[in-house]
N, C-alpha and C. Protein backbone atom coordinates (compact mmCIF):
# COMPACT_ATOMS: atom_id res chain seq x y z
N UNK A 1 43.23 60.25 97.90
CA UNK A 1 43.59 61.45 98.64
C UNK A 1 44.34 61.09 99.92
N UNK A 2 43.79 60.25 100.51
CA UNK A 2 44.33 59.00 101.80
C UNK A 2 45.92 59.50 101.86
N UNK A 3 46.09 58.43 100.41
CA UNK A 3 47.49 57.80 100.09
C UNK A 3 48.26 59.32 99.89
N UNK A 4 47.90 60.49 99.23
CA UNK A 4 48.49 61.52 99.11
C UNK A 4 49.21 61.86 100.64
N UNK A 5 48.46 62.29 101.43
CA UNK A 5 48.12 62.85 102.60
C UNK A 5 49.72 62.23 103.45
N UNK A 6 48.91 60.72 103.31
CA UNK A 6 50.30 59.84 104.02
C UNK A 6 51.69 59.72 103.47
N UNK A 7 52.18 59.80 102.42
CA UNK A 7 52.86 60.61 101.32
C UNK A 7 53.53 61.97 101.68
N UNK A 8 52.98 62.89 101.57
CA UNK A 8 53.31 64.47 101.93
C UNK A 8 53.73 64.16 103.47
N UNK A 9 52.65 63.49 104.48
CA UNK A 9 53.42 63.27 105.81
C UNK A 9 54.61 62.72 105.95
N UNK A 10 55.14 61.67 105.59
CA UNK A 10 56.08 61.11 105.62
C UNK A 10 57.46 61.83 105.24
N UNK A 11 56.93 62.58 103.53
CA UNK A 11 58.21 63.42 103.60
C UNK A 11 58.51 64.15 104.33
N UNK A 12 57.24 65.12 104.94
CA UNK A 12 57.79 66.13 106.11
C UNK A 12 58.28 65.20 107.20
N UNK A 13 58.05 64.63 107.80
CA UNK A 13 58.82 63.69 109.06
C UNK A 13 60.30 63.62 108.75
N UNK A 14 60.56 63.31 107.48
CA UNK A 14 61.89 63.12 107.21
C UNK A 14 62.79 64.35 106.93
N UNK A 15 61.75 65.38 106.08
CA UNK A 15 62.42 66.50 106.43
C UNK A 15 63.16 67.47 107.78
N UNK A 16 61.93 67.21 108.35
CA UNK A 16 62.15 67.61 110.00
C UNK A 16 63.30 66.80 110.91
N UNK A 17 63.25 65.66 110.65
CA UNK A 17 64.71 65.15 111.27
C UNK A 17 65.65 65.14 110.23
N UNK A 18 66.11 65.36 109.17
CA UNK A 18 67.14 66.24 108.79
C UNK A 18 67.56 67.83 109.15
N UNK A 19 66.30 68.16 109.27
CA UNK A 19 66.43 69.54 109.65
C UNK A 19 66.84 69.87 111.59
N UNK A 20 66.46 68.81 112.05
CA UNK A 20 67.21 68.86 113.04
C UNK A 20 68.83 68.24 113.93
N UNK A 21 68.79 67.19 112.64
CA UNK A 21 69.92 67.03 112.64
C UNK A 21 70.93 68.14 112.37
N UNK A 22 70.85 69.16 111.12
CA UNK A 22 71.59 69.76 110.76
C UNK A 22 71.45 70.85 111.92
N UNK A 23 70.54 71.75 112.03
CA UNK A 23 70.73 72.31 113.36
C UNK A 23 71.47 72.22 114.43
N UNK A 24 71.62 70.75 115.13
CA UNK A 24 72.16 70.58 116.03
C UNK A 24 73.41 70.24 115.62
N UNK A 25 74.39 70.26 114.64
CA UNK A 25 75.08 69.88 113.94
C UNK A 25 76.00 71.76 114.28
N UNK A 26 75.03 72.22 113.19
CA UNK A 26 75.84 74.00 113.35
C UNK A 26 75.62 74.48 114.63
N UNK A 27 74.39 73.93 115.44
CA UNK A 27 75.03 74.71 116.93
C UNK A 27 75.93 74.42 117.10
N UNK A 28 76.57 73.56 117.32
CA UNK A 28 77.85 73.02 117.70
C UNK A 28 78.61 72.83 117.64
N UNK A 29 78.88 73.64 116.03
CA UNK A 29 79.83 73.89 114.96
C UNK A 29 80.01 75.53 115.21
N UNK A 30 79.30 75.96 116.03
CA UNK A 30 79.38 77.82 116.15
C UNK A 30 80.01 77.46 117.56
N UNK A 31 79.18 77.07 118.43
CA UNK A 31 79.32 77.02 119.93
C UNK A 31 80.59 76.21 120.13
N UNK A 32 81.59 75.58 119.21
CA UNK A 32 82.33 75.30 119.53
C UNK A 32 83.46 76.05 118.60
N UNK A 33 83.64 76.99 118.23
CA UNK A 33 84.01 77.63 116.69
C UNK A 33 85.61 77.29 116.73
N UNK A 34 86.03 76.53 117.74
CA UNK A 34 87.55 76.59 117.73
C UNK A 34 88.64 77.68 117.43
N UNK A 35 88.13 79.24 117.54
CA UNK A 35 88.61 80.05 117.61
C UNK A 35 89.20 80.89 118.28
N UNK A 36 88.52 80.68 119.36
CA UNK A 36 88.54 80.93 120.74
C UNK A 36 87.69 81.76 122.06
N UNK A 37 87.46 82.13 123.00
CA UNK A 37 86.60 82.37 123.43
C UNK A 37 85.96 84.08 123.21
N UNK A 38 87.44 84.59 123.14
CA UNK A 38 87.86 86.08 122.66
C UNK A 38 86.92 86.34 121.88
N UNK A 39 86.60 85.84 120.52
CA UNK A 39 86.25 85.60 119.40
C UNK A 39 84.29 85.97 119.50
N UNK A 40 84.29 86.55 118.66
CA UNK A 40 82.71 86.70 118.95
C UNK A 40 81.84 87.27 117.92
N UNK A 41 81.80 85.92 117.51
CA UNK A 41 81.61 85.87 115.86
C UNK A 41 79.73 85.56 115.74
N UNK A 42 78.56 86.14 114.95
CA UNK A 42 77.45 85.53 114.74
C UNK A 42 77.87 84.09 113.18
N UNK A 43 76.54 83.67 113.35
CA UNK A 43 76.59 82.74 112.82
C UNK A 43 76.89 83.38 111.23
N UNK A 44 76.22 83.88 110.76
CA UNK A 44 76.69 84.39 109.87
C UNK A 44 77.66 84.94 109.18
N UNK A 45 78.40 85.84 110.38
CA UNK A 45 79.88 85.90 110.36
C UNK A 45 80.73 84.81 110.07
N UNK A 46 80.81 83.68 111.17
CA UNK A 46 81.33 82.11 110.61
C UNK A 46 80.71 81.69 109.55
N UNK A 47 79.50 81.74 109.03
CA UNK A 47 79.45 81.38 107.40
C UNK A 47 80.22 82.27 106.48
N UNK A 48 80.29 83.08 106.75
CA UNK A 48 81.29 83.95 105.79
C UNK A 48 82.55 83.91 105.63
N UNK A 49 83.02 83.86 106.65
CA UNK A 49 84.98 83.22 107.21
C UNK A 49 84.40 82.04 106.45
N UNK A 50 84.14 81.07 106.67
CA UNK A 50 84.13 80.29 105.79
C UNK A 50 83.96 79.70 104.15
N UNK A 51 83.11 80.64 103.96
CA UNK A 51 83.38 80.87 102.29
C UNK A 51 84.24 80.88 101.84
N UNK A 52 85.35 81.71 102.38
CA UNK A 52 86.89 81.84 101.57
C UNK A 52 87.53 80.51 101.85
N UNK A 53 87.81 79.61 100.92
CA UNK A 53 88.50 78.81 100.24
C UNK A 53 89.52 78.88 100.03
N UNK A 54 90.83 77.99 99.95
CA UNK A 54 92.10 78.11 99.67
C UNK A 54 92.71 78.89 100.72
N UNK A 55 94.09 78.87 100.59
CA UNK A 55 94.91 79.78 100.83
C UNK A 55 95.00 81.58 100.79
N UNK A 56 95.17 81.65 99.41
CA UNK A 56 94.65 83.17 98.96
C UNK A 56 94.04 83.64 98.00
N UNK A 57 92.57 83.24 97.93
CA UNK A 57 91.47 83.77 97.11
C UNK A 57 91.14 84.89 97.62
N UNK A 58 90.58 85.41 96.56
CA UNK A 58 89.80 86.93 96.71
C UNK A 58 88.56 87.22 95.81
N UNK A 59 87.44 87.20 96.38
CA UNK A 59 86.05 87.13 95.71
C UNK A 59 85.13 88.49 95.56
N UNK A 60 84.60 88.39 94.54
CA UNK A 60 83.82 89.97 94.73
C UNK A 60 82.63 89.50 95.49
N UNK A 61 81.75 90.54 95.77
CA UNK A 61 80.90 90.48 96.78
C UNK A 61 79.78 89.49 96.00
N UNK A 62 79.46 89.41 94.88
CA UNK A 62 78.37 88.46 93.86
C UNK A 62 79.04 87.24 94.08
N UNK A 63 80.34 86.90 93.79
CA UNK A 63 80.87 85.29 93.94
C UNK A 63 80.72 84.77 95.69
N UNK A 64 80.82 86.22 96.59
CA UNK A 64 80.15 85.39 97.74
C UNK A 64 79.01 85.04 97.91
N UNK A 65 78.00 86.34 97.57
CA UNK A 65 76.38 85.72 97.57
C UNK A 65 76.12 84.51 97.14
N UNK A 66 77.02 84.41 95.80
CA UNK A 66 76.29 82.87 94.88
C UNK A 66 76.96 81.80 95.94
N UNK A 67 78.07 82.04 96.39
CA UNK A 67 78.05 80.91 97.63
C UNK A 67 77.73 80.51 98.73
N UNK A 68 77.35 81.45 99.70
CA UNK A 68 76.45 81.36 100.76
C UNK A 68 75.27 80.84 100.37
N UNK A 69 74.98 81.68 99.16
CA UNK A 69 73.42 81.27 99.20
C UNK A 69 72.69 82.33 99.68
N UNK A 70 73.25 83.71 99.71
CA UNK A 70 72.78 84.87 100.41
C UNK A 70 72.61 86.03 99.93
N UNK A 71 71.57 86.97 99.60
CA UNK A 71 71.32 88.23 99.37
C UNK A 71 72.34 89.11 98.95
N UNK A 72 72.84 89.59 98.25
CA UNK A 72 73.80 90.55 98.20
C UNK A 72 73.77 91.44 98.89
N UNK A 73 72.71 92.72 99.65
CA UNK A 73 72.95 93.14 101.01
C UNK A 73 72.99 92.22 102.09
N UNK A 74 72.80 91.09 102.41
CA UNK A 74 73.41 90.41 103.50
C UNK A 74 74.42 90.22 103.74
N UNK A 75 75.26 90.02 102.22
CA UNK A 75 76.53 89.56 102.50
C UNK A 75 77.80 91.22 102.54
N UNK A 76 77.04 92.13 101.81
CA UNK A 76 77.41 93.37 102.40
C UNK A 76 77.64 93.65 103.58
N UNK A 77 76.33 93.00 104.46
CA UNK A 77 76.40 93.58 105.80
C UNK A 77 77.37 92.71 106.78
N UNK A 78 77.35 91.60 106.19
CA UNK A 78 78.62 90.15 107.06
C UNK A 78 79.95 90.71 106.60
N UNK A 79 80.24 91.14 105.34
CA UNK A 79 81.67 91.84 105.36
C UNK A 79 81.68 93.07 105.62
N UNK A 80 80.81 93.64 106.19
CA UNK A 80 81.53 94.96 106.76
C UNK A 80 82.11 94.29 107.93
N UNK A 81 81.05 93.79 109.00
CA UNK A 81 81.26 93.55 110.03
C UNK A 81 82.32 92.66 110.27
N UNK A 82 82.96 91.55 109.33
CA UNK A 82 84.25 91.24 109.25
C UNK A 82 85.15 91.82 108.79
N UNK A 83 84.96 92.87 108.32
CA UNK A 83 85.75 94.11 108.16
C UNK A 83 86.60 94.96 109.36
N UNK A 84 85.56 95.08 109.95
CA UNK A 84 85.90 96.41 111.32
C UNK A 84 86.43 95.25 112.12
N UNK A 85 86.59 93.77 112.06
CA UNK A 85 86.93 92.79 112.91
C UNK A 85 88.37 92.68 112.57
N UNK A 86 88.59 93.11 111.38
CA UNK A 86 90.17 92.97 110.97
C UNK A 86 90.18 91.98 110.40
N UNK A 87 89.10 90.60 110.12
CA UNK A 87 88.97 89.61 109.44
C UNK A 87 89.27 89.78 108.37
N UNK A 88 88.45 90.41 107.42
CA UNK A 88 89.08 90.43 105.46
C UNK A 88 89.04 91.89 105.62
N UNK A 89 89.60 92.15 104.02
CA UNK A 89 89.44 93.63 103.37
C UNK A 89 89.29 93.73 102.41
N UNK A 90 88.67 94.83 101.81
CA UNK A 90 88.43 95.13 100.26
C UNK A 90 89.41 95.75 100.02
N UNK A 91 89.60 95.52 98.19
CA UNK A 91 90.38 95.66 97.47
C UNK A 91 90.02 96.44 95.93
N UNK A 92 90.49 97.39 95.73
CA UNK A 92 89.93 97.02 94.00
C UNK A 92 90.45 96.45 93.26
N UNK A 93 89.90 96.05 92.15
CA UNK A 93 90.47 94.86 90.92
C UNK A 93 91.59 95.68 90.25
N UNK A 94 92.75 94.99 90.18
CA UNK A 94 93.80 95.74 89.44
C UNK A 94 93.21 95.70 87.88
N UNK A 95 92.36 95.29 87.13
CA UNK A 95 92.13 94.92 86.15
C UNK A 95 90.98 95.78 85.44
N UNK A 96 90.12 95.81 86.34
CA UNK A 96 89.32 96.81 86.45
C UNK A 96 88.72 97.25 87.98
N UNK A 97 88.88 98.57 87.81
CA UNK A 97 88.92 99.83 89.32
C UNK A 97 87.24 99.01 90.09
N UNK A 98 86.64 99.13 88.97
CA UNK A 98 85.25 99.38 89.52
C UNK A 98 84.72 98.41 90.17
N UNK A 99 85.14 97.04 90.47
CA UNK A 99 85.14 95.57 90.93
C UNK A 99 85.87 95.92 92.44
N UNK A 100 85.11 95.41 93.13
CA UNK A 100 85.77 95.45 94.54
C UNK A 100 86.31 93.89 94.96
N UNK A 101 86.88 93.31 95.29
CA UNK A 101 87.69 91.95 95.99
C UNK A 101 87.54 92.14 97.29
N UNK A 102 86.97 91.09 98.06
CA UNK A 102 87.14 90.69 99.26
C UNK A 102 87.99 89.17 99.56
N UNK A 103 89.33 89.81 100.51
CA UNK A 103 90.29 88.91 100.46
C UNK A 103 90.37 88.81 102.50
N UNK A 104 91.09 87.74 102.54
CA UNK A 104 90.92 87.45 104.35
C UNK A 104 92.36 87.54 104.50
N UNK A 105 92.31 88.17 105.50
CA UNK A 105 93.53 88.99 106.27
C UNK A 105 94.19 88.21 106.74
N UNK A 106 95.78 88.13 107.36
CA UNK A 106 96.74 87.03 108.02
C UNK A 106 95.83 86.48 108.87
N UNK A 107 95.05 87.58 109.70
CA UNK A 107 94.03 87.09 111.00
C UNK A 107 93.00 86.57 110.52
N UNK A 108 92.38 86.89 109.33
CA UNK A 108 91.76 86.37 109.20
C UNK A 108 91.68 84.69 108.35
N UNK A 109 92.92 84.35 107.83
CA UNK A 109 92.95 83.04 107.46
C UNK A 109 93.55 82.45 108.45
N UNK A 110 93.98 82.85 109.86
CA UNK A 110 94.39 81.99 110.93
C UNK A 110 93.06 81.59 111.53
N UNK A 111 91.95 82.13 111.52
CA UNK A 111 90.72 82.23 112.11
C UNK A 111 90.36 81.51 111.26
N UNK A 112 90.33 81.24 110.17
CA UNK A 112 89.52 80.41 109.46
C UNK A 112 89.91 79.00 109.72
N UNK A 113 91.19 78.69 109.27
CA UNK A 113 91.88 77.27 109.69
C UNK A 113 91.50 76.66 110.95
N UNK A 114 91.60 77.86 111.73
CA UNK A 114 91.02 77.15 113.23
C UNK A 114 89.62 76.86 113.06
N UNK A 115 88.63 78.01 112.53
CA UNK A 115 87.24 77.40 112.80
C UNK A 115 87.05 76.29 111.73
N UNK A 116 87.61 75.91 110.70
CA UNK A 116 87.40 74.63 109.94
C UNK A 116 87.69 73.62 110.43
N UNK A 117 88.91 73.71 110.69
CA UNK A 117 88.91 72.51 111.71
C UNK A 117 88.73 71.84 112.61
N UNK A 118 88.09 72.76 113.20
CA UNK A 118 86.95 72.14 114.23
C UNK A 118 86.12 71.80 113.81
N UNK A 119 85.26 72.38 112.67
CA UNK A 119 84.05 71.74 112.41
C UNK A 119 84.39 70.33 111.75
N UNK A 120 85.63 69.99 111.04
CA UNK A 120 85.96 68.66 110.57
C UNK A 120 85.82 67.75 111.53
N UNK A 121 86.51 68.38 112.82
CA UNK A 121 86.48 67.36 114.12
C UNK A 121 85.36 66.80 114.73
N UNK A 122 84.46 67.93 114.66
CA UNK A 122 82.82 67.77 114.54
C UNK A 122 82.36 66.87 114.11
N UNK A 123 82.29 67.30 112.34
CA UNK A 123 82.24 66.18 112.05
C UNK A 123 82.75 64.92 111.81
N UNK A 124 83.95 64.11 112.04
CA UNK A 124 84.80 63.44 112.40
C UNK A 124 83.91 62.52 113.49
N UNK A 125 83.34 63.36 114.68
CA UNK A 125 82.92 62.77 116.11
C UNK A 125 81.45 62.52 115.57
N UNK A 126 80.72 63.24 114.49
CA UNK A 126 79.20 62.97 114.59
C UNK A 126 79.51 61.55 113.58
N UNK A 127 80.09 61.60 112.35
CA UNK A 127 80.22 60.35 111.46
C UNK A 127 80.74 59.26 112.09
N UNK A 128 81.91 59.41 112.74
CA UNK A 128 83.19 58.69 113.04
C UNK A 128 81.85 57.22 114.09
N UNK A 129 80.60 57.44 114.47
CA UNK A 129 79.62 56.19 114.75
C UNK A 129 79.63 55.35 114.01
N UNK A 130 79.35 55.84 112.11
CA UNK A 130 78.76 55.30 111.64
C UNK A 130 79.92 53.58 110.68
N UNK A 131 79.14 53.18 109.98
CA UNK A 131 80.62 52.59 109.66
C UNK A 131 80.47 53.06 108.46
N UNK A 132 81.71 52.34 107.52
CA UNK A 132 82.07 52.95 106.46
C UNK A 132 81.04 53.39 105.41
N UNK A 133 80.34 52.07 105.30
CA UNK A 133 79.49 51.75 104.21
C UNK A 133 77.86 52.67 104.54
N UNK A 134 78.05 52.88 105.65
CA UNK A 134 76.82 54.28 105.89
C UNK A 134 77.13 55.32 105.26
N UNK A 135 78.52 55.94 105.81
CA UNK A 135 79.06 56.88 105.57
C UNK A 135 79.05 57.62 103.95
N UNK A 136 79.00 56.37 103.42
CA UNK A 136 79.19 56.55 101.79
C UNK A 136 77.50 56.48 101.46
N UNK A 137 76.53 55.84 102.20
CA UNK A 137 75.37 56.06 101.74
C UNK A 137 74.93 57.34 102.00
N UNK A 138 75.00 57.66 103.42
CA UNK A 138 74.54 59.20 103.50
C UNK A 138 75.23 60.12 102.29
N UNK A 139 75.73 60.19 101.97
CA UNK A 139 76.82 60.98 101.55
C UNK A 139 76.15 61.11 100.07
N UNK A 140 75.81 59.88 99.38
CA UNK A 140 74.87 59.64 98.06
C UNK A 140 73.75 59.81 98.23
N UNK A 141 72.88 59.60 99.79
CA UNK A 141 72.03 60.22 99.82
C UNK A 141 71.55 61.65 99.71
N UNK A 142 72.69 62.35 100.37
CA UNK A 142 72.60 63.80 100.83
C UNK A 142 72.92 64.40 99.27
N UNK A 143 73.84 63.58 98.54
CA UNK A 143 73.74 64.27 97.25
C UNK A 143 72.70 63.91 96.24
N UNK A 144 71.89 63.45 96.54
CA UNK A 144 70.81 62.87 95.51
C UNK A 144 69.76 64.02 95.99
N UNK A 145 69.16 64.22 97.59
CA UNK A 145 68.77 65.04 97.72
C UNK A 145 68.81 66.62 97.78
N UNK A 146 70.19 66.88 97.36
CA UNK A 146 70.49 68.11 96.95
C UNK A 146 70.31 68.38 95.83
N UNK A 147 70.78 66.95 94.54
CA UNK A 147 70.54 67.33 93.29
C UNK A 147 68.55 67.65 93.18
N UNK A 148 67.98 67.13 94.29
CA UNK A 148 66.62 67.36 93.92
C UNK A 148 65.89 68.79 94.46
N UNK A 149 66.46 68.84 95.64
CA UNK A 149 66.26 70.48 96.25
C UNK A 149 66.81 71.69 94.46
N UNK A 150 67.50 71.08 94.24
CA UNK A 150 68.45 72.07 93.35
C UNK A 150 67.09 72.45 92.00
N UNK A 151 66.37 71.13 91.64
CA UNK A 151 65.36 71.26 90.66
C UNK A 151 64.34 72.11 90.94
N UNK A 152 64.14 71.60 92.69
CA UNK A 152 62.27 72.52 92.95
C UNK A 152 62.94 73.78 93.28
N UNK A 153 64.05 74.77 93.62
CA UNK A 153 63.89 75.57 93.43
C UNK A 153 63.09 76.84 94.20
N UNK A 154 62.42 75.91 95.63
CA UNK A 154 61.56 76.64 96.24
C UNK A 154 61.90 78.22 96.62
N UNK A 155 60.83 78.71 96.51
CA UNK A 155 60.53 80.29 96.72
C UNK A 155 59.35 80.48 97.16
């Protein structure tokens, strides 16, 4: 039971400084959003500008949930509010009416470019310590432990 105990501790220790790594990672990835000061975006909002990918994609509101990782009224409520921001707009599907598209506006893919690239720079300045051969371990690490988060599934 000992050995359990010390076991379960250890993973949480390690959990917890990942988990604060990443924290301090997106503060600083919001608090610095490279957008500008004007700009007055919640965090959530910048997760959402960021979802859109490419140049000119346009996603229904389900292909954003499954990418955030977020509720389908949550992500309702992040595109309205990037809505009335002038950020994206809905659309209906030329293909079929009943499908709505959310696509990001001139302003809103200038806003995006800027806040991505800052967070690259971000991270650029948090990696750019490590040397190469870390770089590539975290990296297999972080995907080994995602492929395992991905199994348990927690709820």
């Amino acid at each position: 039971m000992q050995d359990k105990i010390k076991e379960y501790k250890l993973l949480e220790q390690q959990m917890l400084t990942m988990r604060k790594f990443f924290i301090e990672y997106f503060r600083k990835t919001i608090n610095k959003n490279g957008i500008g000061d004007e700009a007055d975006f919640t965090f959530l909002e910048l997760k959402g500008l960021a979802a859109f990918t490419g140049d000119d994609p346009e996603f229904t509101m389900s292909e954003l949930s499954t990418t955030l990782y977020l509720p389908l009224p949550n992500i309702t409520s992040i595109i309205n509010k990037l809505e009335k921001k002038k950020v994206v707009e809905r659309h209906r599907d030329s293909k079929d009416r009943r499908i709505i598209k959310v696509r990001l506006t001139t302003m809103g893919k200038n806003m995006r470019n800027k806040f991505m690239k800052k967070r690259i720079q971000e991270v650029e300045h948090c990696l750019g310590r490590l040397s190469t051969k870390d770089r590539k371990d975290l990296c297999k690490a972080l995907k080994l432990a995602a492929d395992i988060f991905r199994k348990i599934q927690y709820r």
